[in-house]
Protein backbone atom coordinates (compact mmCIF):
# COMPACT_ATOMS: atom_id res chain seq x y z
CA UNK A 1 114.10 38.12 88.68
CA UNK A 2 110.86 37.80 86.35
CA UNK A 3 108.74 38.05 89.53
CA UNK A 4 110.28 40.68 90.64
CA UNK A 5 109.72 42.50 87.44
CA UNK A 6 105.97 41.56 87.30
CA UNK A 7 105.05 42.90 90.98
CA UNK A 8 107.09 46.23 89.95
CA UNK A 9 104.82 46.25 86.47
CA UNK A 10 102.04 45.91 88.58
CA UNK A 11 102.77 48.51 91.24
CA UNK A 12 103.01 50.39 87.99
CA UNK A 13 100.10 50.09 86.39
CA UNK A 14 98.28 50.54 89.87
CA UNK A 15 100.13 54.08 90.27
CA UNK A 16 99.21 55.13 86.63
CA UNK A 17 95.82 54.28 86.95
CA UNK A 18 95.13 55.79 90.20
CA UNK A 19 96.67 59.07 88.99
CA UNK A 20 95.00 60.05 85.55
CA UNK A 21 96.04 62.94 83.41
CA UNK A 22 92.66 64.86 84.44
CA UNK A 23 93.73 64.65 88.39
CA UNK A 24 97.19 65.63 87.43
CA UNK A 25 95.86 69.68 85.35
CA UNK A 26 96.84 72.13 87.74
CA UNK A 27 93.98 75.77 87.44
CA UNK A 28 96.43 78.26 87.19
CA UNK A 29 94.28 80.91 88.66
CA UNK A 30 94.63 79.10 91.90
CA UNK A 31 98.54 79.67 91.64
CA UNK A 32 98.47 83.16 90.65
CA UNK A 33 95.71 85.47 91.35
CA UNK A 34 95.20 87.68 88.28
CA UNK A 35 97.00 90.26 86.87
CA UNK A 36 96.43 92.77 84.45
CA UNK A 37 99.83 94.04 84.31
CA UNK A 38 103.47 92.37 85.79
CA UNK A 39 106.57 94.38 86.44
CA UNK A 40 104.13 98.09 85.33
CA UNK A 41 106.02 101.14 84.57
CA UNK A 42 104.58 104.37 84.33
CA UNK A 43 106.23 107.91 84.24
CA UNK A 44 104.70 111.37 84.84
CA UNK A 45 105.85 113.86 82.64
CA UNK A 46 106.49 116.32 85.04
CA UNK A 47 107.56 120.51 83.46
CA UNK A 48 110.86 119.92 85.07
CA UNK A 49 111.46 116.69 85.83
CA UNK A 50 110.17 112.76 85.07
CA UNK A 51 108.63 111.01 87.63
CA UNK A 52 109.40 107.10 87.18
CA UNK A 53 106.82 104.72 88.50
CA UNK A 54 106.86 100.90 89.16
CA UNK A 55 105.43 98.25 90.98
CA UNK A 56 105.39 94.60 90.56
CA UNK A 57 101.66 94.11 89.50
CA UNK A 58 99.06 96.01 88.42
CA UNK A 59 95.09 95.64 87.65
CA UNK A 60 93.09 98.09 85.82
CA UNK A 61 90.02 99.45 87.60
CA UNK A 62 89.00 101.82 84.65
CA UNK A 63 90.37 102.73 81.70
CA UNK A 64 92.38 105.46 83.43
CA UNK A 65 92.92 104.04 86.45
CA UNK A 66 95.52 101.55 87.80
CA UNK A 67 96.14 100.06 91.12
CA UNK A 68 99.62 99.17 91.44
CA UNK A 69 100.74 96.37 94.51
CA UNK A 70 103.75 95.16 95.64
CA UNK A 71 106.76 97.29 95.50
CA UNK A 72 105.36 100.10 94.61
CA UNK A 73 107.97 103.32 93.97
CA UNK A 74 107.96 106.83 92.16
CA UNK A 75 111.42 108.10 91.60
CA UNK A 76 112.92 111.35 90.63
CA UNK A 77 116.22 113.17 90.25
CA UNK A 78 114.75 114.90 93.55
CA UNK A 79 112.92 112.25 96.04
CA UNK A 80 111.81 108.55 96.40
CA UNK A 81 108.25 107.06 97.60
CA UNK A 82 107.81 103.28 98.42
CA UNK A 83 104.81 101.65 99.45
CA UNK A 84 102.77 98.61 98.78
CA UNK A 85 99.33 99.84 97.24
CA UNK A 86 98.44 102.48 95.19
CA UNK A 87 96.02 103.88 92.75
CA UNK A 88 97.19 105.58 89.56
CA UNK A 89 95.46 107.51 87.16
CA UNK A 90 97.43 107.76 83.80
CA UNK A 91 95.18 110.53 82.55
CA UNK A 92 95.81 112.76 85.16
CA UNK A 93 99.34 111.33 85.70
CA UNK A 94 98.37 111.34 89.46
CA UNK A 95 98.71 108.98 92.74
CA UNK A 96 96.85 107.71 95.75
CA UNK A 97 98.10 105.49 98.40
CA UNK A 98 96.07 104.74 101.94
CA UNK A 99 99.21 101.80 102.85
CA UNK A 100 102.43 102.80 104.84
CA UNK A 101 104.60 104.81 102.75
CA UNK A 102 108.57 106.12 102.49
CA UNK A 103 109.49 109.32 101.04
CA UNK A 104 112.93 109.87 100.68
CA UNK A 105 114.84 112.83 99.43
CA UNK A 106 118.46 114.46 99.55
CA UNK A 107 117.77 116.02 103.24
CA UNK A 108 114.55 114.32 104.46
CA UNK A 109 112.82 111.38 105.05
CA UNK A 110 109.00 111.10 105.67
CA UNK A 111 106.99 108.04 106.68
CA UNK A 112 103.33 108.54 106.58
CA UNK A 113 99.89 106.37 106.47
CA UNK A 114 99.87 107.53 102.72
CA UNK A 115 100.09 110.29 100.59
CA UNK A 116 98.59 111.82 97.20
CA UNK A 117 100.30 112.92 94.34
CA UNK A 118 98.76 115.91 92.19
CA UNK A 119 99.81 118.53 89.68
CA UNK A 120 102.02 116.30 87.55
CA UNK A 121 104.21 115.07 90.81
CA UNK A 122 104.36 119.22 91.85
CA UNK A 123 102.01 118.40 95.30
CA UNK A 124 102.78 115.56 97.53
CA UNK A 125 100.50 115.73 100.31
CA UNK A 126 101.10 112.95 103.21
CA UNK A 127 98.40 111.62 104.74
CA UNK A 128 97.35 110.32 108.57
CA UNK A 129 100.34 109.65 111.26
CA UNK A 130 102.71 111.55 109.74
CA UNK A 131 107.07 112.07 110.96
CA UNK A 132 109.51 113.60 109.37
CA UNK A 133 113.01 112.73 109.77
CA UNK A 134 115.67 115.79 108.93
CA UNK A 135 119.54 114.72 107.79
């Protein structure tokens, strides 16, 4: 039993000292890329209606501007836009995306190579391969 209990000691110690607490630090910037912003929210005041905007992460690439990945959406009372990438300009409260993107609304839906936003959410202009899908 006491021999048994050294050569497990032993294995042990070997283990512990092979493995030091310096080897053992994980860099999180090698996990997670970095972030300005998780889980952004942004909303363009709009004269008749608020524009909600969210995505999962966000960087800042000026003061004004944002670019917004993952699960990117703009909702209204009136439509829906989902994509993946897109640039933001709080300032100007407008939008660019060049990624696949969804508009949906109460009797349409557009798919598109992108789109821009303008006039406080009053112009969405669609960009590249372009269909439109009428209910």
């Amino acid at each position: 039993m006491i021999t048994l209990i050294l050569i497990l000691s032993f294995f042990f110690l070997l283990i512990i000292k092979n493995y030091s607490t310096e080897e053992l630090e994980i860099d999180l910037t090698e996990i997670q890329p970095s972030v300005d912003i998780i889980n952004p929210n942004f909303t363009i005041n709009n004269k008749g209606k608020k524009i909600i905007v969210k995505a999962s992460k966000g960087n800042f690439i000026s003061q004004d501007e944002v670019l917004l990945q993952e699960n990117v959406f703009f909702e209204s009372s009136d439509f829906k836009i989902f994509t993946e990438v897109v640039t933001f300009n709080r300032k100007n409260e407008t939008a660019s995306s060049k990624t696949k993107s969804k508009f949906e609304s109460k009797g349409a839906i557009i798919i598109s190579d992108g789109f821009n936003i303008t006039n406080q959410g009053d112009n969405i202009n669609f960009n590249g391969e372009t269909s439109l899908i009428l209910n």
